[in-house]
Structures are given as structure tokens and as C-alpha cells.
ModelCIF file with pLDDT and N, C-alpha, C, O atoms, coordinates in Angstrom:
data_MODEL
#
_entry.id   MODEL 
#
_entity.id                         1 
_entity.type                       polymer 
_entity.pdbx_number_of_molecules   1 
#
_entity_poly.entity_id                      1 
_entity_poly.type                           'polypeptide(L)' 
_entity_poly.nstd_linkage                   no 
_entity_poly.nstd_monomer                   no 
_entity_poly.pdbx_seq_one_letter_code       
;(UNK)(UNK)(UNK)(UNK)(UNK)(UNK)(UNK)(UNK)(UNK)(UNK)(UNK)(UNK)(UNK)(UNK)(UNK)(UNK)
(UNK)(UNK)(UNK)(UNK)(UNK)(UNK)(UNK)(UNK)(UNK)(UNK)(UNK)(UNK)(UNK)(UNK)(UNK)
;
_entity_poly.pdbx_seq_one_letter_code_can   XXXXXXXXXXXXXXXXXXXXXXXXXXXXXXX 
_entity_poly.pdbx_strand_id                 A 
#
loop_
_entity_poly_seq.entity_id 
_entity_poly_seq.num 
_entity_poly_seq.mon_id 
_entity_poly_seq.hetero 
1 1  UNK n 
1 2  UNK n 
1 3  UNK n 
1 4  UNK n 
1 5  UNK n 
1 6  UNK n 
1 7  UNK n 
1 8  UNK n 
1 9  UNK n 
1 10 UNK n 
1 11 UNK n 
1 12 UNK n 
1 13 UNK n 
1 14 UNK n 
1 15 UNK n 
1 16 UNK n 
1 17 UNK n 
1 18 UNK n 
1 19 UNK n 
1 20 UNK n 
1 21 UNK n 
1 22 UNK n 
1 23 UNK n 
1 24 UNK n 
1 25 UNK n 
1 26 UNK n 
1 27 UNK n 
1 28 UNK n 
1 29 UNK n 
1 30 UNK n 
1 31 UNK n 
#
_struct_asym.id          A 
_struct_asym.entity_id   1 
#
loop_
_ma_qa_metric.id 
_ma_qa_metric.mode 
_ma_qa_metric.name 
_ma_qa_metric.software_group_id 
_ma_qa_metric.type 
1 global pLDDT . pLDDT 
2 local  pLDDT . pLDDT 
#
_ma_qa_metric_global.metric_id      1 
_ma_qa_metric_global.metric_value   85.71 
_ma_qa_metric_global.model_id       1 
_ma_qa_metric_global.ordinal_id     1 
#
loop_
_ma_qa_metric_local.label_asym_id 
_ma_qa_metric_local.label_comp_id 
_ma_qa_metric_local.label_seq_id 
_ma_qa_metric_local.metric_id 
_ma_qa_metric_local.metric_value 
_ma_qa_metric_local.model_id 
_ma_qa_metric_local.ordinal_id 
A UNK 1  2 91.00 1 1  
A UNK 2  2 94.00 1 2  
A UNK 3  2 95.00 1 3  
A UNK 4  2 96.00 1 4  
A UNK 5  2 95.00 1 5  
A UNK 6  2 96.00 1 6  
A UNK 7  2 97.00 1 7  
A UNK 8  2 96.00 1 8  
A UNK 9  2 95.00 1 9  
A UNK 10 2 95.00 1 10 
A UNK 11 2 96.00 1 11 
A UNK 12 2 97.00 1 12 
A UNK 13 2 95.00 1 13 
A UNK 14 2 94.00 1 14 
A UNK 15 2 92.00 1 15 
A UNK 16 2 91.00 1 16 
A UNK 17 2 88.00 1 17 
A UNK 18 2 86.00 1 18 
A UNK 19 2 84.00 1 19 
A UNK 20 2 80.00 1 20 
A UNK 21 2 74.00 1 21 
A UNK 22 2 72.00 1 22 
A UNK 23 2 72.00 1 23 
A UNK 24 2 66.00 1 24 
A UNK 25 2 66.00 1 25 
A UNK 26 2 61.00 1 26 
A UNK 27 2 66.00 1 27 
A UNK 28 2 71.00 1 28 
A UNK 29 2 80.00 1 29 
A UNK 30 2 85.00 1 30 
A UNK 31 2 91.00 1 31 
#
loop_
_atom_site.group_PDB 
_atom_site.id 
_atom_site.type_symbol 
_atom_site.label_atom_id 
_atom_site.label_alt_id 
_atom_site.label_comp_id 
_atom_site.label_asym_id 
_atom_site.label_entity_id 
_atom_site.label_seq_id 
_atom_site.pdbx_PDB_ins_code 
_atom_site.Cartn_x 
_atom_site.Cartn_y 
_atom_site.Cartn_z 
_atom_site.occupancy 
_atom_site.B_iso_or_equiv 
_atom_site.pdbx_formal_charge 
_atom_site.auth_seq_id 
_atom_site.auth_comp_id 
_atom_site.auth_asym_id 
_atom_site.auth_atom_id 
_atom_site.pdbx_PDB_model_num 
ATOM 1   N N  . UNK A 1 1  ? 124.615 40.691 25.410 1.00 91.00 ? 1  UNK A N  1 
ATOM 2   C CA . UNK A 1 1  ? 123.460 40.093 26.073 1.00 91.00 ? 1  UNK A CA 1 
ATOM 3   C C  . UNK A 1 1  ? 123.688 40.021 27.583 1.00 91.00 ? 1  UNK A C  1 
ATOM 4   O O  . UNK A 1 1  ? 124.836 39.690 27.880 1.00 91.00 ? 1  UNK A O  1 
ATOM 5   N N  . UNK A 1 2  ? 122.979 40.221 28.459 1.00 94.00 ? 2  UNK A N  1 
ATOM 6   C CA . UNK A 1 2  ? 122.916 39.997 30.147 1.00 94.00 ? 2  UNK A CA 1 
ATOM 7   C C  . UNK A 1 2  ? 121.320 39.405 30.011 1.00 94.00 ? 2  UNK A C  1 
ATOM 8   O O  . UNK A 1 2  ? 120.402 39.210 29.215 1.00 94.00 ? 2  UNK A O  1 
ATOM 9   N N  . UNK A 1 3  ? 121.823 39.252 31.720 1.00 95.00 ? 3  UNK A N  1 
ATOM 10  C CA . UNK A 1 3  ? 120.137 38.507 32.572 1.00 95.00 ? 3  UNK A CA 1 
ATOM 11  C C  . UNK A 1 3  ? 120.544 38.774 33.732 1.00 95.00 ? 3  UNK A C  1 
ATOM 12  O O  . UNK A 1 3  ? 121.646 38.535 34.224 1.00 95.00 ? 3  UNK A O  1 
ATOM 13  N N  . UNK A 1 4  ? 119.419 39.406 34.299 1.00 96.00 ? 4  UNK A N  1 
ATOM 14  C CA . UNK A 1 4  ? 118.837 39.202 35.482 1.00 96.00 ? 4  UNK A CA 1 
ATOM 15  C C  . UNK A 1 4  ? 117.627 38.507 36.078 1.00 96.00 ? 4  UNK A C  1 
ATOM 16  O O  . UNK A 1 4  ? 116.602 38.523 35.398 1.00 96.00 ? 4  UNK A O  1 
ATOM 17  N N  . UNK A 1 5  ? 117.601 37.760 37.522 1.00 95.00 ? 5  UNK A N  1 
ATOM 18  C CA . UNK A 1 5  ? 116.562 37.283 37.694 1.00 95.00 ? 5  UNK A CA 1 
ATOM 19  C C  . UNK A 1 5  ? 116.146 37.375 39.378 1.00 95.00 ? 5  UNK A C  1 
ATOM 20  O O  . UNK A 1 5  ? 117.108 37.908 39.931 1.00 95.00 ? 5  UNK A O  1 
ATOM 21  N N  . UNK A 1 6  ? 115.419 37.157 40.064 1.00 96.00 ? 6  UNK A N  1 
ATOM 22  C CA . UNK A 1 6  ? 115.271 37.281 41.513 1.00 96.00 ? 6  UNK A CA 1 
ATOM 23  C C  . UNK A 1 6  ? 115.217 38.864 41.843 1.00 96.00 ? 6  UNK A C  1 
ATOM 24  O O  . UNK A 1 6  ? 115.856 39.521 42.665 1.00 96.00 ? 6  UNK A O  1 
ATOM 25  N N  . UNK A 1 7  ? 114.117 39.281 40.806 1.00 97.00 ? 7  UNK A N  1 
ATOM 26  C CA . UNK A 1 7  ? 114.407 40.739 41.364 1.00 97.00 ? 7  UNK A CA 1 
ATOM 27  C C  . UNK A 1 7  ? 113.451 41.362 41.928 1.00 97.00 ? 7  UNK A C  1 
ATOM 28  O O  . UNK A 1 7  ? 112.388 41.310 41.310 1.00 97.00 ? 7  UNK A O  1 
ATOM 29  N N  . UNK A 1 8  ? 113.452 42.013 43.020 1.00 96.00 ? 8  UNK A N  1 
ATOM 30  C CA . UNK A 1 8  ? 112.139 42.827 43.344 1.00 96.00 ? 8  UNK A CA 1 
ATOM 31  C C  . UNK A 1 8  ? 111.389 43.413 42.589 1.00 96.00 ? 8  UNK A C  1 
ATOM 32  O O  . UNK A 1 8  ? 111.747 44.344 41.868 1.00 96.00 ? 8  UNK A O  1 
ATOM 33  N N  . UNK A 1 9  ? 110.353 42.994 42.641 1.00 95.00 ? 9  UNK A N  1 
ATOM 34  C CA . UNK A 1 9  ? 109.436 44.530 41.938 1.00 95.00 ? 9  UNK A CA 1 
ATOM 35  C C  . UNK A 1 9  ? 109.275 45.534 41.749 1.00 95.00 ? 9  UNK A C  1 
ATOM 36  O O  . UNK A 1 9  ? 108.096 45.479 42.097 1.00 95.00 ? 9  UNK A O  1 
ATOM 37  N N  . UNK A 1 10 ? 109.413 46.661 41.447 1.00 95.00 ? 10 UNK A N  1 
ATOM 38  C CA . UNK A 1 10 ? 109.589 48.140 41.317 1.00 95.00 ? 10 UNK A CA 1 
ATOM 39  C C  . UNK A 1 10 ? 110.341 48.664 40.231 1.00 95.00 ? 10 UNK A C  1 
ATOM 40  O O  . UNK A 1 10 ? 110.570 47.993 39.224 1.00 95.00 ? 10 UNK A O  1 
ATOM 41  N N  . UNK A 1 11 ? 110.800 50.023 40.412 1.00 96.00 ? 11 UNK A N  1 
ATOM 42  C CA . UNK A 1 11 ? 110.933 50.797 39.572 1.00 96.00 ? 11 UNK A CA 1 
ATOM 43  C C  . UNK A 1 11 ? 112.516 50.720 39.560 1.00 96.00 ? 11 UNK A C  1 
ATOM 44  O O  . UNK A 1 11 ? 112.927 50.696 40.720 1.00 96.00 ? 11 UNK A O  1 
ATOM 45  N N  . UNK A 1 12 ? 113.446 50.678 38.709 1.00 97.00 ? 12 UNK A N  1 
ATOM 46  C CA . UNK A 1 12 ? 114.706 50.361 38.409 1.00 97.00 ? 12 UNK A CA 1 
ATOM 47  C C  . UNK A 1 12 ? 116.034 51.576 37.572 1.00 97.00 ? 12 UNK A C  1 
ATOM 48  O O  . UNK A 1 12 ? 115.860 51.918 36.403 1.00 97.00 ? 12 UNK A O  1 
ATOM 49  N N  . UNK A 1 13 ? 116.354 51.707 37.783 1.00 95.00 ? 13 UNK A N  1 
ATOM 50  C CA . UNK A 1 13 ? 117.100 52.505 36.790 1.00 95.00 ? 13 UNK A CA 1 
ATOM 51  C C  . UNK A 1 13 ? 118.517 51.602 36.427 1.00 95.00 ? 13 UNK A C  1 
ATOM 52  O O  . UNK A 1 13 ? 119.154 50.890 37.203 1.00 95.00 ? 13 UNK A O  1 
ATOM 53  N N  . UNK A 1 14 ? 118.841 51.936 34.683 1.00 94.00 ? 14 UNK A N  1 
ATOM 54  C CA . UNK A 1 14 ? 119.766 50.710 34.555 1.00 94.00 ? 14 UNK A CA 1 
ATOM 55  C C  . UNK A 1 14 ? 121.113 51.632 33.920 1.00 94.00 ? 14 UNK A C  1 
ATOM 56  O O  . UNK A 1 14 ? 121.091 52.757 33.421 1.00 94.00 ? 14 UNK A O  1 
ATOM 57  N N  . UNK A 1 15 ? 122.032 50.895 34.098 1.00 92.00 ? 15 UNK A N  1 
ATOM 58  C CA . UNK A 1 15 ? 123.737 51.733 33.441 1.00 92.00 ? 15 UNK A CA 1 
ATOM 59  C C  . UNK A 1 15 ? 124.357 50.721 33.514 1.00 92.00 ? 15 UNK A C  1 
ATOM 60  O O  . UNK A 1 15 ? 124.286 49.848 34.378 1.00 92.00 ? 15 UNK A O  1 
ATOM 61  N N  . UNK A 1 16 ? 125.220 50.797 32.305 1.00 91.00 ? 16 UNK A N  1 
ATOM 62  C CA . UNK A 1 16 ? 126.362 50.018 31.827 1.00 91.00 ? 16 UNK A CA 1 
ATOM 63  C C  . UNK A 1 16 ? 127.591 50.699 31.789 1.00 91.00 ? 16 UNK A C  1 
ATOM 64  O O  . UNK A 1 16 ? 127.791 51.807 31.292 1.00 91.00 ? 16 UNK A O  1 
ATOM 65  N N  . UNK A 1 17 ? 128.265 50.086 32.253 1.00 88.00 ? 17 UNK A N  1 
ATOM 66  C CA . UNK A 1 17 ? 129.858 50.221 32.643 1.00 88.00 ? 17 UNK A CA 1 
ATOM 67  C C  . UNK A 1 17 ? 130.892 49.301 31.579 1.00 88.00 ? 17 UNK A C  1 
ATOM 68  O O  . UNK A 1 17 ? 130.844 48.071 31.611 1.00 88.00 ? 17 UNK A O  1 
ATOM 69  N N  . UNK A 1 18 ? 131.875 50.075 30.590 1.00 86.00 ? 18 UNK A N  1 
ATOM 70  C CA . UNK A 1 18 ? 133.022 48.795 30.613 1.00 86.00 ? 18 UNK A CA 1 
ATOM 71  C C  . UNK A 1 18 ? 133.953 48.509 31.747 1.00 86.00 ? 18 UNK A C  1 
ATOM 72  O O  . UNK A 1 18 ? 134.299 49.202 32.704 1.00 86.00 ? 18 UNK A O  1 
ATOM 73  N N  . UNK A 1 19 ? 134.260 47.295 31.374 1.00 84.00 ? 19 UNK A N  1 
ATOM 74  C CA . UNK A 1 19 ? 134.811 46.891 32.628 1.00 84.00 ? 19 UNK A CA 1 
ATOM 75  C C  . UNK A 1 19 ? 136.275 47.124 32.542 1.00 84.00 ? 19 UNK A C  1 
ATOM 76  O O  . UNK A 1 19 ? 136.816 46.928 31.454 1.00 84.00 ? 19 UNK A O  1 
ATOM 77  N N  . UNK A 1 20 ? 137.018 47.538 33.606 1.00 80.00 ? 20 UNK A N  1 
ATOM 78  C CA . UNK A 1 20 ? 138.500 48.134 33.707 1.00 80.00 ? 20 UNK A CA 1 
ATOM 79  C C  . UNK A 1 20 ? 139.115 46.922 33.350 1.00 80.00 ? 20 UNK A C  1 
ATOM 80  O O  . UNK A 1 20 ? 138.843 45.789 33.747 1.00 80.00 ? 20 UNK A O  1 
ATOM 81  N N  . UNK A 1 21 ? 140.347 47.449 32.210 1.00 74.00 ? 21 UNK A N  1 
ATOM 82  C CA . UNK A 1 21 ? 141.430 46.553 31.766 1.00 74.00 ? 21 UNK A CA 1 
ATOM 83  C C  . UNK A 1 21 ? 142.576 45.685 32.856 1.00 74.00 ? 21 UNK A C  1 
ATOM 84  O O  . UNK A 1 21 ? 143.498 44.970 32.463 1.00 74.00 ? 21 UNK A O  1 
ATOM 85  N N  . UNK A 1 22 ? 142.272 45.936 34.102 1.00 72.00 ? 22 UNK A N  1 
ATOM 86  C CA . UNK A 1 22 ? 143.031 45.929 34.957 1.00 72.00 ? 22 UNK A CA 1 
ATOM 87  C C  . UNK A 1 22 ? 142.227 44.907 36.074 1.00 72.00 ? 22 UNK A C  1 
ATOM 88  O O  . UNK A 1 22 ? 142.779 44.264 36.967 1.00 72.00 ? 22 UNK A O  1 
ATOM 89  N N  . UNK A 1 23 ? 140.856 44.945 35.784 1.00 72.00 ? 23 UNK A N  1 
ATOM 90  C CA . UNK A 1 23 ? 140.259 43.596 36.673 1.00 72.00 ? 23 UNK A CA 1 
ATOM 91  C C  . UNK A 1 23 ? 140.101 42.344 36.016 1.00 72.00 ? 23 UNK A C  1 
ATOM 92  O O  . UNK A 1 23 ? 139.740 42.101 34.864 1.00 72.00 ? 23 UNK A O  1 
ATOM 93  N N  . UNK A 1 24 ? 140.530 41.373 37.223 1.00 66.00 ? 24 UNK A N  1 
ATOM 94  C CA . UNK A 1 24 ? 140.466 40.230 36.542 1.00 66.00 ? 24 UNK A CA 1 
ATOM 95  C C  . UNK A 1 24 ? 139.869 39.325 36.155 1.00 66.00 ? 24 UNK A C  1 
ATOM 96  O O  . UNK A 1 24 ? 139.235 38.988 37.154 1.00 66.00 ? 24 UNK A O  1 
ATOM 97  N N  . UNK A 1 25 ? 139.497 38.368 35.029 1.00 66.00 ? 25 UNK A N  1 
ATOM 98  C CA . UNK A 1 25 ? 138.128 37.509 34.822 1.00 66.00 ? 25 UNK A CA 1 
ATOM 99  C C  . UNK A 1 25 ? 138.427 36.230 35.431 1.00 66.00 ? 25 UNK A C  1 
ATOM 100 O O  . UNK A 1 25 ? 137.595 35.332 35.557 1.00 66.00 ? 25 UNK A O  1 
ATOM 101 N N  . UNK A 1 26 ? 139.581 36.170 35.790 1.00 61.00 ? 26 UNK A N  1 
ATOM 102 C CA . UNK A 1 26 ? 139.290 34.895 36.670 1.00 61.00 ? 26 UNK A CA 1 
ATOM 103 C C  . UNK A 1 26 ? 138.750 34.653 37.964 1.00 61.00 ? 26 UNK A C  1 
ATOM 104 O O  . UNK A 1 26 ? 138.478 33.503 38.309 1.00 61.00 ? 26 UNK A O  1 
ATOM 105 N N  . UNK A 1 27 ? 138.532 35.846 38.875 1.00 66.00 ? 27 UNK A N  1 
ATOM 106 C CA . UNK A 1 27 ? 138.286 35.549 39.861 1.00 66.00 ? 27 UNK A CA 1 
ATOM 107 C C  . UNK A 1 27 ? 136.430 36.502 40.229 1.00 66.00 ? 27 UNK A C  1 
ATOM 108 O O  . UNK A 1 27 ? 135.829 37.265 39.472 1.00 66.00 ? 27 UNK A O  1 
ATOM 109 N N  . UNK A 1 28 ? 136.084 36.093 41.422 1.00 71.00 ? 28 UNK A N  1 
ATOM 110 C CA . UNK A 1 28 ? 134.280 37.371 41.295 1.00 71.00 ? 28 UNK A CA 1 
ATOM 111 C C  . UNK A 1 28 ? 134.941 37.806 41.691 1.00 71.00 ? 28 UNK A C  1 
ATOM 112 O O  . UNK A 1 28 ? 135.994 37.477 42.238 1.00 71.00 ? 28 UNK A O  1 
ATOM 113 N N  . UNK A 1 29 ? 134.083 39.343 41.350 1.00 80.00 ? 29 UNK A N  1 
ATOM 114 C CA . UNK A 1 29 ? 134.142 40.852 41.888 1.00 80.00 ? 29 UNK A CA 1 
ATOM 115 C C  . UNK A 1 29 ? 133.606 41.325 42.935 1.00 80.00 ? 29 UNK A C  1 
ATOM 116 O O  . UNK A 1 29 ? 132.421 41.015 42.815 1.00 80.00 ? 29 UNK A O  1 
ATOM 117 N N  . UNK A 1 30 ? 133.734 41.899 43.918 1.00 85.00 ? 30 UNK A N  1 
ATOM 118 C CA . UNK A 1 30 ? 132.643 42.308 45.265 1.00 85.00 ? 30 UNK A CA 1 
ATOM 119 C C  . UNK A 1 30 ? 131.959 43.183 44.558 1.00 85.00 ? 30 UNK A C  1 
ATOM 120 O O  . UNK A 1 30 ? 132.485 43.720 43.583 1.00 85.00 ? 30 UNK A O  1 
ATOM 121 N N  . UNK A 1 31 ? 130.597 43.484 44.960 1.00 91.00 ? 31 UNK A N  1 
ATOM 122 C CA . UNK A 1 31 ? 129.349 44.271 44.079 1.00 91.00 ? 31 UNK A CA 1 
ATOM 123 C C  . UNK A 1 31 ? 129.738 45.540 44.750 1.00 91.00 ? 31 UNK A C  1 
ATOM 124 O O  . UNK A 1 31 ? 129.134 46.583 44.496 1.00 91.00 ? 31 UNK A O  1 
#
């Protein structure tokens, strides 16, 4: 499950990534 919200209007294209075994969940990620 995800969410997004605050999003512009328009046309979008979407992709999913797993996430590398090697980043960490404790800390955010830079986008």
C-alpha cells in the first residue's frame, strides 16, 4: 500500500523500485 497527497494536477507516470539492501530505514532518504 502507498499514498500520495499535495499533488499537482496533470498527467503522471508511475514506477516502483525495491529498495537497496544497503539503505537505511532509520534515517530519510534525499529524493
Amino acid at each position: 500500500a502507498f499514498s500520495f497527497s499535495h499533488l499537482a494536477p496533470g498527467r503522471y507516470l508511475l514506477l516502483a523500485r525495491a529498495v537497496p539492501e544497503n539503505e537505511s530505514a532509520d534515517r530519510p532518504v534525499r529524493p
